[in-house]
PDB file of N, CA and C in Angstrom:
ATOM      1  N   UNK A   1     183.571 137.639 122.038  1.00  0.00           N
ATOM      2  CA  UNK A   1     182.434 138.173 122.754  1.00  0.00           C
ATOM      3  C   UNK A   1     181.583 139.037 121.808  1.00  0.00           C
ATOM      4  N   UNK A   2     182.515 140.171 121.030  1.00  0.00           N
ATOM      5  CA  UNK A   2     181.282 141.033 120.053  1.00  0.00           C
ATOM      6  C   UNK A   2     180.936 139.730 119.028  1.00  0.00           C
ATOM      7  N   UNK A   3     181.655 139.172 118.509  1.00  0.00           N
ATOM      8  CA  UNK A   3     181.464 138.114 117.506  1.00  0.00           C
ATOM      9  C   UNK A   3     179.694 137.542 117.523  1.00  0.00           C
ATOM     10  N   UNK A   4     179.877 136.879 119.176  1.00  0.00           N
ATOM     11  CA  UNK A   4     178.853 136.626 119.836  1.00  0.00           C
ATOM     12  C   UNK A   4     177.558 137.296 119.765  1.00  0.00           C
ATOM     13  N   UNK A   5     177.548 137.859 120.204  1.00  0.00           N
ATOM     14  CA  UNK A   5     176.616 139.819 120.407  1.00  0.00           C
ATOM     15  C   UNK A   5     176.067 139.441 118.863  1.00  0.00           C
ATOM     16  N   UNK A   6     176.927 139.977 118.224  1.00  0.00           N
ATOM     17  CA  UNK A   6     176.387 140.270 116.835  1.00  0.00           C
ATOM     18  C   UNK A   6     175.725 138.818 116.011  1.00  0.00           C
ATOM     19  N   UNK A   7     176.050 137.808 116.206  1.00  0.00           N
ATOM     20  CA  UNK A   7     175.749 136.499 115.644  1.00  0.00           C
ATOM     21  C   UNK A   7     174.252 136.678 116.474  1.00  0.00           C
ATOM     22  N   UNK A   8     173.796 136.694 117.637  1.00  0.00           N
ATOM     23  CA  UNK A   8     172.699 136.631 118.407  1.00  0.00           C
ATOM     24  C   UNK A   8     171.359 137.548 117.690  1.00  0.00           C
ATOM     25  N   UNK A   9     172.347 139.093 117.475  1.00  0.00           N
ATOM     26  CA  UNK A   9     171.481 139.937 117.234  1.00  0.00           C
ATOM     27  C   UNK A   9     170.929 139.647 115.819  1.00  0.00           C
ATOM     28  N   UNK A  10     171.794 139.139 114.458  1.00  0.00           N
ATOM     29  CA  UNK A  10     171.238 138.605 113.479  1.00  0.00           C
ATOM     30  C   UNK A  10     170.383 137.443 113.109  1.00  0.00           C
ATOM     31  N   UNK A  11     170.552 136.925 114.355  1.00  0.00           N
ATOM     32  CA  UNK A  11     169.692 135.540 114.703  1.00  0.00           C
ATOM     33  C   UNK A  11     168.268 135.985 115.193  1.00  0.00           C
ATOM     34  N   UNK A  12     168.188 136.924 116.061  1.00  0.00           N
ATOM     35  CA  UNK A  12     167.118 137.465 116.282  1.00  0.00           C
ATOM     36  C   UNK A  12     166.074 138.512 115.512  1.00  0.00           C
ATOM     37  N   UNK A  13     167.220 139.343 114.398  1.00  0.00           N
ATOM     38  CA  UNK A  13     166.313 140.019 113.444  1.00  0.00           C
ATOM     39  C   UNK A  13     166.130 138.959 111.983  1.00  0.00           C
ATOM     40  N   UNK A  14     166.401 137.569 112.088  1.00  0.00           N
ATOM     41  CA  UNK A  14     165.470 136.627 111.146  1.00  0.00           C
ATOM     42  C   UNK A  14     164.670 136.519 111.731  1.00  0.00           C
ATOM     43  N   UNK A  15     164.430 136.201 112.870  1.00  0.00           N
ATOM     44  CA  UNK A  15     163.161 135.504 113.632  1.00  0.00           C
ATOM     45  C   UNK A  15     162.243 136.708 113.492  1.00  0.00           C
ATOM     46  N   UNK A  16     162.425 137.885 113.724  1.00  0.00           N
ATOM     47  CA  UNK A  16     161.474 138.902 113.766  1.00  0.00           C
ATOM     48  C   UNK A  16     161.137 139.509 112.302  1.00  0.00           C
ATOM     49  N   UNK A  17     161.948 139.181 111.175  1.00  0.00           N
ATOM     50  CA  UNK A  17     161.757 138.978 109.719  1.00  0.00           C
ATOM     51  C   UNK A  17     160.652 137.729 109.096  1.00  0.00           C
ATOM     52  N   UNK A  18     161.272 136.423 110.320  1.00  0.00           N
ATOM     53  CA  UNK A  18     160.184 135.892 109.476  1.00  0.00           C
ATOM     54  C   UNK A  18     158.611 135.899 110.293  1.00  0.00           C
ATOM     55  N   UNK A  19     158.450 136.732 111.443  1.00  0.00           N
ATOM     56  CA  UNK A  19     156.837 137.398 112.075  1.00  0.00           C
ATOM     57  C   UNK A  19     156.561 138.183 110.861  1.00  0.00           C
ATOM     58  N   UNK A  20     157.157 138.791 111.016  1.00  0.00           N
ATOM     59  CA  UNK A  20     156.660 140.124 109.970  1.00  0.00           C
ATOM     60  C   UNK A  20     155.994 139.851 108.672  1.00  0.00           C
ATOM     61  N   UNK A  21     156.656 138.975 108.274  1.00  0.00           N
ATOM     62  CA  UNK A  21     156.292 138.349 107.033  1.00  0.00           C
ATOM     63  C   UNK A  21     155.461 137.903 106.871  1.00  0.00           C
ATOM     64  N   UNK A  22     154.990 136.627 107.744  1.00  0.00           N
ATOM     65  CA  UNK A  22     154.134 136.299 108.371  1.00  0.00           C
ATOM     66  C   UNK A  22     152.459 136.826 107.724  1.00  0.00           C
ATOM     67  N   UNK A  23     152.718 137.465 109.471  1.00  0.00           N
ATOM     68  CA  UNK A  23     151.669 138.624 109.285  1.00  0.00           C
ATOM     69  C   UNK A  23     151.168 139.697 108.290  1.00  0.00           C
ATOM     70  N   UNK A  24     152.324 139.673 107.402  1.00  0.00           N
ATOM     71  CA  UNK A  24     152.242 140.959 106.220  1.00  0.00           C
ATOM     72  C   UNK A  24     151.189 139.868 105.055  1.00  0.00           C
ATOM     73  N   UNK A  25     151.902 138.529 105.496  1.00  0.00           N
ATOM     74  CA  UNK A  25     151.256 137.558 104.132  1.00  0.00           C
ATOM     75  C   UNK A  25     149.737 137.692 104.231  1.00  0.00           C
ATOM     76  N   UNK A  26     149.521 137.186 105.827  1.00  0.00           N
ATOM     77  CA  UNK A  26     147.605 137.044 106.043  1.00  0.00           C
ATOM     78  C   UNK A  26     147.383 138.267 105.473  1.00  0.00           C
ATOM     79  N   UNK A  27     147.784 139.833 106.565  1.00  0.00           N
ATOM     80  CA  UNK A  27     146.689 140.661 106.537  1.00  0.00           C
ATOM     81  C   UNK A  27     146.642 140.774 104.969  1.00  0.00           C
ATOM     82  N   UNK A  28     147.695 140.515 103.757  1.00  0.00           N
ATOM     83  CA  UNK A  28     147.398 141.217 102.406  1.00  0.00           C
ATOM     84  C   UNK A  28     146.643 140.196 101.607  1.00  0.00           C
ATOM     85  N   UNK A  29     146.489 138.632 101.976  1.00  0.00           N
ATOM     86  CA  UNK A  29     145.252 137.992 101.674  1.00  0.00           C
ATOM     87  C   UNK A  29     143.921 138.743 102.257  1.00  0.00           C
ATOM     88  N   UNK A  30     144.193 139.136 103.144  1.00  0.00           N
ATOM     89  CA  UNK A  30     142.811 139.215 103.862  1.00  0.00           C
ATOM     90  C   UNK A  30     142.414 140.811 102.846  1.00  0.00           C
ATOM     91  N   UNK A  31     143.097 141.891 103.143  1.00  0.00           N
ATOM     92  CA  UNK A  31     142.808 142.657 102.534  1.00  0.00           C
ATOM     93  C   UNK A  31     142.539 142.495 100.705  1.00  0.00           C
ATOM     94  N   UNK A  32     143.127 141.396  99.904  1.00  0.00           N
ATOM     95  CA  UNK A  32     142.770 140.721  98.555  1.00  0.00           C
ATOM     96  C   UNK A  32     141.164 140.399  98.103  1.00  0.00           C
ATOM     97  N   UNK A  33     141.028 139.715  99.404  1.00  0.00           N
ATOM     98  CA  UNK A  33     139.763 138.925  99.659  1.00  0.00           C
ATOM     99  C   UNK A  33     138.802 140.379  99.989  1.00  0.00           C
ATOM    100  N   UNK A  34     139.071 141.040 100.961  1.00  0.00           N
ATOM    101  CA  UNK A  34     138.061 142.223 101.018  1.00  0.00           C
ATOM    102  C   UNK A  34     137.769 142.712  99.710  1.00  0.00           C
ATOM    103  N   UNK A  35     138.811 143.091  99.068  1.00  0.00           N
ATOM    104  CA  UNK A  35     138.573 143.370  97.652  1.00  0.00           C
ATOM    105  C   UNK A  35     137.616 143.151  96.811  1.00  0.00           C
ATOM    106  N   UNK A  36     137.945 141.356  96.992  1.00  0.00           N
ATOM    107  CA  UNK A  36     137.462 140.608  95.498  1.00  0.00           C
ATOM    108  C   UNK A  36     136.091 140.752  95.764  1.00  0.00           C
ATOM    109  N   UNK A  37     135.644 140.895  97.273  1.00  0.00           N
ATOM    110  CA  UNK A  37     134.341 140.454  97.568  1.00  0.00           C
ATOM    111  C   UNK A  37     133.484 141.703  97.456  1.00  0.00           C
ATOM    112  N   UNK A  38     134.257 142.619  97.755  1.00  0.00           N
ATOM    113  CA  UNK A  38     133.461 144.151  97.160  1.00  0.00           C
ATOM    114  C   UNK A  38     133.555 144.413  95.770  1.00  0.00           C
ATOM    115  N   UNK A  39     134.233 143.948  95.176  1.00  0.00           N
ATOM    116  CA  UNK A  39     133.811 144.406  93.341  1.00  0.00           C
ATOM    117  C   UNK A  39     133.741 143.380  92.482  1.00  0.00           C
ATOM    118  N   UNK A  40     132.975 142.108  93.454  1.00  0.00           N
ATOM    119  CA  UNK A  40     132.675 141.010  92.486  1.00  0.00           C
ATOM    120  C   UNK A  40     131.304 140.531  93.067  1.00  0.00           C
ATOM    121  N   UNK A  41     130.344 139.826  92.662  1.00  0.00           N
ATOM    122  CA  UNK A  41     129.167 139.698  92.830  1.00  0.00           C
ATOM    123  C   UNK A  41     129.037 138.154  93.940  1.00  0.00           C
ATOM    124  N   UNK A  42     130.849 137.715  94.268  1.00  0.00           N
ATOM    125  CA  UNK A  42     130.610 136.764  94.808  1.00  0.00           C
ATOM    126  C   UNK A  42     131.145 136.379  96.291  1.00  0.00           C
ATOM    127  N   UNK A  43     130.916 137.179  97.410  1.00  0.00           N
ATOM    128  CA  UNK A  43     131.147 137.238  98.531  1.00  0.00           C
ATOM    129  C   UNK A  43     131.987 135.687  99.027  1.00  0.00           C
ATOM    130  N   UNK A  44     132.119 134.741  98.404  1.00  0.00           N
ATOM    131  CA  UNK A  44     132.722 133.679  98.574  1.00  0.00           C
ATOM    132  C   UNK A  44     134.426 133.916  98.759  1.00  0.00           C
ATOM    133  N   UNK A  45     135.002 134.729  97.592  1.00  0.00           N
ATOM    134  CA  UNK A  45     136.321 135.617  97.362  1.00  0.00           C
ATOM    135  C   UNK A  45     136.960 135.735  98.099  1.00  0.00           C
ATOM    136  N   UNK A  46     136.030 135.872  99.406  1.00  0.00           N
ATOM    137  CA  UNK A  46     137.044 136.605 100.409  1.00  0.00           C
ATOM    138  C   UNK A  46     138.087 135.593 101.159  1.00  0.00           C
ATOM    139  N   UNK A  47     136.789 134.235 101.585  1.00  0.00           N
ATOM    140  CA  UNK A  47     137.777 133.261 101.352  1.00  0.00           C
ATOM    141  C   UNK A  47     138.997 132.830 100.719  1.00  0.00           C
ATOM    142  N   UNK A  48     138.867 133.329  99.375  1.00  0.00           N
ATOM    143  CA  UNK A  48     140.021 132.333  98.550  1.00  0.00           C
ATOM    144  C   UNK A  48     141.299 133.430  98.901  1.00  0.00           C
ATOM    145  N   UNK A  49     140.979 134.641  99.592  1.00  0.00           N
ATOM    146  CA  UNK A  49     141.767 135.876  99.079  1.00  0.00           C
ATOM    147  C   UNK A  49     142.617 135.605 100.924  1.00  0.00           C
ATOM    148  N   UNK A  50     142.015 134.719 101.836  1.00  0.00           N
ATOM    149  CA  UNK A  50     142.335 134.698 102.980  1.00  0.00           C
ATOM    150  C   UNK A  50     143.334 133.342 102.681  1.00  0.00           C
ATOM    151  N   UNK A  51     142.630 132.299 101.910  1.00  0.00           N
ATOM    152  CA  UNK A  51     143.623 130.975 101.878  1.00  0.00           C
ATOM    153  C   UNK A  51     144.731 131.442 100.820  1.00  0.00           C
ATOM    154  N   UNK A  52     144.820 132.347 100.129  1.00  0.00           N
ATOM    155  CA  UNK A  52     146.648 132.807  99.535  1.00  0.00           C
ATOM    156  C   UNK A  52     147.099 133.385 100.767  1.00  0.00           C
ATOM    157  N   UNK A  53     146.543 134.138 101.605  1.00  0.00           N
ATOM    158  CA  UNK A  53     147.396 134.783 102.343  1.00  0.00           C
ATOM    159  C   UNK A  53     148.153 133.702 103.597  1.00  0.00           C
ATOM    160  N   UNK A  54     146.930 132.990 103.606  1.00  0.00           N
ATOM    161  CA  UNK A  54     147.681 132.044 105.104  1.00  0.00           C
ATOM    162  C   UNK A  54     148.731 130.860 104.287  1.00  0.00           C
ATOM    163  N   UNK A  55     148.219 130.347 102.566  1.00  0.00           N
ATOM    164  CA  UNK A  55     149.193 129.632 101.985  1.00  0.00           C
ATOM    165  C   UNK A  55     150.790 130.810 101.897  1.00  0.00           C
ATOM    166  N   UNK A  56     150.830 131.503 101.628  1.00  0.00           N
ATOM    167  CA  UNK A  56     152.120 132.619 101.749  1.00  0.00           C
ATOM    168  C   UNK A  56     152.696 132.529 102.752  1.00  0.00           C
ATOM    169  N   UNK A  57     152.148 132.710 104.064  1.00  0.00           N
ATOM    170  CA  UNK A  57     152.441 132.822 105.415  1.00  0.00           C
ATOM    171  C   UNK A  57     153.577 131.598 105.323  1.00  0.00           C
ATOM    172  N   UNK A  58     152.327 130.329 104.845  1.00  0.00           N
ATOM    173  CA  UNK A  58     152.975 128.749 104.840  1.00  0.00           C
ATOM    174  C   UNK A  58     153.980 128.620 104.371  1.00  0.00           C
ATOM    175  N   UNK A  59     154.502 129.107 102.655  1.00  0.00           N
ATOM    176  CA  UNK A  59     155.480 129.052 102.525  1.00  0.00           C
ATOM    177  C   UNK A  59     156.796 129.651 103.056  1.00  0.00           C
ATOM    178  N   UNK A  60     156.192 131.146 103.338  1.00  0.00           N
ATOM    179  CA  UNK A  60     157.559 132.490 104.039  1.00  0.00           C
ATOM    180  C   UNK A  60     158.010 131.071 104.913  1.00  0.00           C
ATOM    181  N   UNK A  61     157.343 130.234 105.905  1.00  0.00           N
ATOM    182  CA  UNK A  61     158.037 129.376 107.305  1.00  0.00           C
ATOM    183  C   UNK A  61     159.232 128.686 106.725  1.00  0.00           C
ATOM    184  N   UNK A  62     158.330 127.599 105.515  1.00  0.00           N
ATOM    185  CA  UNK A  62     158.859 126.603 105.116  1.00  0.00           C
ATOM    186  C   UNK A  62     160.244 126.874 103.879  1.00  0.00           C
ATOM    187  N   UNK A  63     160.162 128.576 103.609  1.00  0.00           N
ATOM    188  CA  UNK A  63     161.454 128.740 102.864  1.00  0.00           C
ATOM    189  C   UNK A  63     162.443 129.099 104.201  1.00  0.00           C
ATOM    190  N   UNK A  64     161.719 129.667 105.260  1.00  0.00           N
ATOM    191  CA  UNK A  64     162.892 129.757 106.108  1.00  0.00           C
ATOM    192  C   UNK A  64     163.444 128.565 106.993  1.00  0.00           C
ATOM    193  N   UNK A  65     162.795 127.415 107.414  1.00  0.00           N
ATOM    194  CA  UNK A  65     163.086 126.312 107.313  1.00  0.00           C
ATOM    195  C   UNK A  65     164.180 125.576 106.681  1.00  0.00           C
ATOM    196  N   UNK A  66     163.831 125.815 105.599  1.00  0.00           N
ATOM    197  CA  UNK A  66     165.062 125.229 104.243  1.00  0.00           C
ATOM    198  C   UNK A  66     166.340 125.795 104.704  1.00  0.00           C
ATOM    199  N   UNK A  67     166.144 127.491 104.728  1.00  0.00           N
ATOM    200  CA  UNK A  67     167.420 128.191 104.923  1.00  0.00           C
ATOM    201  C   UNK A  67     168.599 127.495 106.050  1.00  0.00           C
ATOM    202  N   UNK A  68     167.582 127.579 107.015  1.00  0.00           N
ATOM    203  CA  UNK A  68     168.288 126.931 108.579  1.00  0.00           C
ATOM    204  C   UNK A  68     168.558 125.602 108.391  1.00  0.00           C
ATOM    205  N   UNK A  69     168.046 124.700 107.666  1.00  0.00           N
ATOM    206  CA  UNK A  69     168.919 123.344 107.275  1.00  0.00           C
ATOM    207  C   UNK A  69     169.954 123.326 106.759  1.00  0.00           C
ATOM    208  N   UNK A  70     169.989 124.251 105.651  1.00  0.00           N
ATOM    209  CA  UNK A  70     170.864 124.687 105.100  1.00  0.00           C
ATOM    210  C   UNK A  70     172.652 125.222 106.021  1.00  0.00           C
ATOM    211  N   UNK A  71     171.824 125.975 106.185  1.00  0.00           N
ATOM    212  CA  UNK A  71     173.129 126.561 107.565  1.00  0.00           C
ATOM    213  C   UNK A  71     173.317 125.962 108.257  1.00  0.00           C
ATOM    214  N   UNK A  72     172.924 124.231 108.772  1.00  0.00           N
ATOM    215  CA  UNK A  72     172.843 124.045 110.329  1.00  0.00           C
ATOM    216  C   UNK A  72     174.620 123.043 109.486  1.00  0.00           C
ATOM    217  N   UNK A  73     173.801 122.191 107.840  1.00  0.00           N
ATOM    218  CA  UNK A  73     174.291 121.927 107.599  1.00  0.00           C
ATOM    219  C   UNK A  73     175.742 121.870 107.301  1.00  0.00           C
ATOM    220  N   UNK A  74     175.899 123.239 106.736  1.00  0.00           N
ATOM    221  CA  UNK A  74     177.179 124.095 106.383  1.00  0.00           C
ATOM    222  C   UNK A  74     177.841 124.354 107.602  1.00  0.00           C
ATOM    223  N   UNK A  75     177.251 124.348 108.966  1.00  0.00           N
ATOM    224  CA  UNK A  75     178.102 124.345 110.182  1.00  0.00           C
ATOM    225  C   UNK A  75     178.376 123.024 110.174  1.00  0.00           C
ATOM    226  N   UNK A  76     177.712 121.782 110.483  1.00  0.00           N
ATOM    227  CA  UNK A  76     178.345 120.707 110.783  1.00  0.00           C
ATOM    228  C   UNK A  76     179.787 120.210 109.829  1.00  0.00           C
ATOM    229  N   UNK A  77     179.433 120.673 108.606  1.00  0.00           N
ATOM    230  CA  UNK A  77     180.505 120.189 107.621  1.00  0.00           C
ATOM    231  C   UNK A  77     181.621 120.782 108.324  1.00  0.00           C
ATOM    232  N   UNK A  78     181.795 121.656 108.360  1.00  0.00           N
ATOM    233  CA  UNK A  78     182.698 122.794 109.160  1.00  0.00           C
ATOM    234  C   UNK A  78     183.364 122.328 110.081  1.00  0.00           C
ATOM    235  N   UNK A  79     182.447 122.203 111.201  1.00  0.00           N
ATOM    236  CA  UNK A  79     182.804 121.391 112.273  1.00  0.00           C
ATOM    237  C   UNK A  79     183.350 119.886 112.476  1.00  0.00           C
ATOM    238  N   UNK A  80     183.045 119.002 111.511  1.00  0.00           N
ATOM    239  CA  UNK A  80     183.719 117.945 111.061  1.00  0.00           C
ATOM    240  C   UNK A  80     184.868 117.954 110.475  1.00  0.00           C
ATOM    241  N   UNK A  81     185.423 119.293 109.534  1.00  0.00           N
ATOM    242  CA  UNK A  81     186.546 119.288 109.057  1.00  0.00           C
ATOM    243  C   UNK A  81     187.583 119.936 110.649  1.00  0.00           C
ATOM    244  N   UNK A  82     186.857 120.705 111.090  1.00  0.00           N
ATOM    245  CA  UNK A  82     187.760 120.847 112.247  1.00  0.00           C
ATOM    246  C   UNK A  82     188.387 119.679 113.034  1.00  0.00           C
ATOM    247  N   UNK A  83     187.108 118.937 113.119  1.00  0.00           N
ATOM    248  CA  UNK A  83     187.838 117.820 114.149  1.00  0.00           C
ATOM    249  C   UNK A  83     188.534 117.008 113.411  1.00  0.00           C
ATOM    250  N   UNK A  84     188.780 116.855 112.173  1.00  0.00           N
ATOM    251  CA  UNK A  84     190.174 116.407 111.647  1.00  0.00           C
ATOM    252  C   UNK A  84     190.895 116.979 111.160  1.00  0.00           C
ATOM    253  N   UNK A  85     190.970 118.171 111.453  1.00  0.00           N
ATOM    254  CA  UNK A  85     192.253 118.566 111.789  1.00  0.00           C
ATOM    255  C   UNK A  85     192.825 118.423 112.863  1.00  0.00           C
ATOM    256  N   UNK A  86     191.933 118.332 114.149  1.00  0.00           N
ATOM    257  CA  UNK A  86     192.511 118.514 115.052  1.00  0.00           C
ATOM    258  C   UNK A  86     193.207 117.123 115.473  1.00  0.00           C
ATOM    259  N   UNK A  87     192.337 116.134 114.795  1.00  0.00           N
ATOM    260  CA  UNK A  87     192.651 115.005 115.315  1.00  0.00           C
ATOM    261  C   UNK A  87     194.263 115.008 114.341  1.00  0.00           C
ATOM    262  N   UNK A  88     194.163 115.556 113.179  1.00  0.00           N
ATOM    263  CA  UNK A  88     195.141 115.037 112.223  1.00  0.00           C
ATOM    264  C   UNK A  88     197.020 115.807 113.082  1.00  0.00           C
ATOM    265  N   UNK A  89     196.707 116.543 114.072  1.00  0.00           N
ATOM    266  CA  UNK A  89     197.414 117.205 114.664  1.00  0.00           C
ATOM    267  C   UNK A  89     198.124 116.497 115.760  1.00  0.00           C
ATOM    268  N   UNK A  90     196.965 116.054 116.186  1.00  0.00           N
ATOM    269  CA  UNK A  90     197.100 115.071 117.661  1.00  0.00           C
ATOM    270  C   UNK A  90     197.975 113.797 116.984  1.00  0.00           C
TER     271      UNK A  90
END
C-alpha cells in the first residue's frame, strides 16, 4: 500500500517536472527574443528567440517520452521473467 502511495506520488512529480519545464523553456525563449529585439536593430529576433524556446519545450516532451519507453520497457522484461518463473514452478 505505502509502496503504492509513493510510486503514484513520483509519478506525479515527473508529470509536474515535465509542465514546469515546459513552460520555463517558452517563457526563457520568449524572454531571449525580447532581448535580441531590444539591442539589435532587427525586431525579427524575437521570433527566432520564441522558436528555441517552443523547440526546447519540444525536446524537454520528447526526452521524457524516451524515458517512459524506456521504463515501460524494463517493466515488461521484468514481468516476462516473472511469468517464467512462475510457469517454471508450475
Amino acid at each position: 500500500m505505502r509502496k503504492n502511495f509513493i510510486r503514484k506520488g513520483l509519478e506525479a512529480s515527473e508529470g509536474l517536472s515535465l509542465g514546469i519545464s515546459v513552460v520555463v523553456a517558452v517563457l526563457l525563449g520568449v524572454g531571449l527574443g525580447l532581448l535580441m529585439r531590444k539591442f539589435t536593430p532587427y525586431p525579427w529576433l524575437f521570433w527566432v528567440g520564441v522558436f528555441w524556446g517552443v523547440s526546447a519545450a519540444i525536446l524537454n516532451v520528447y526526452k521524457a517520452y524516451k524515458a517512459q519507453v524506456k521504463s515501460y520497457e524494463e517493466f515488461s522484461r521484468r514481468d516476462e521473467a516473472a511469468q517464467k518463473k512462475l510457469e517454471e514452478k508450475n
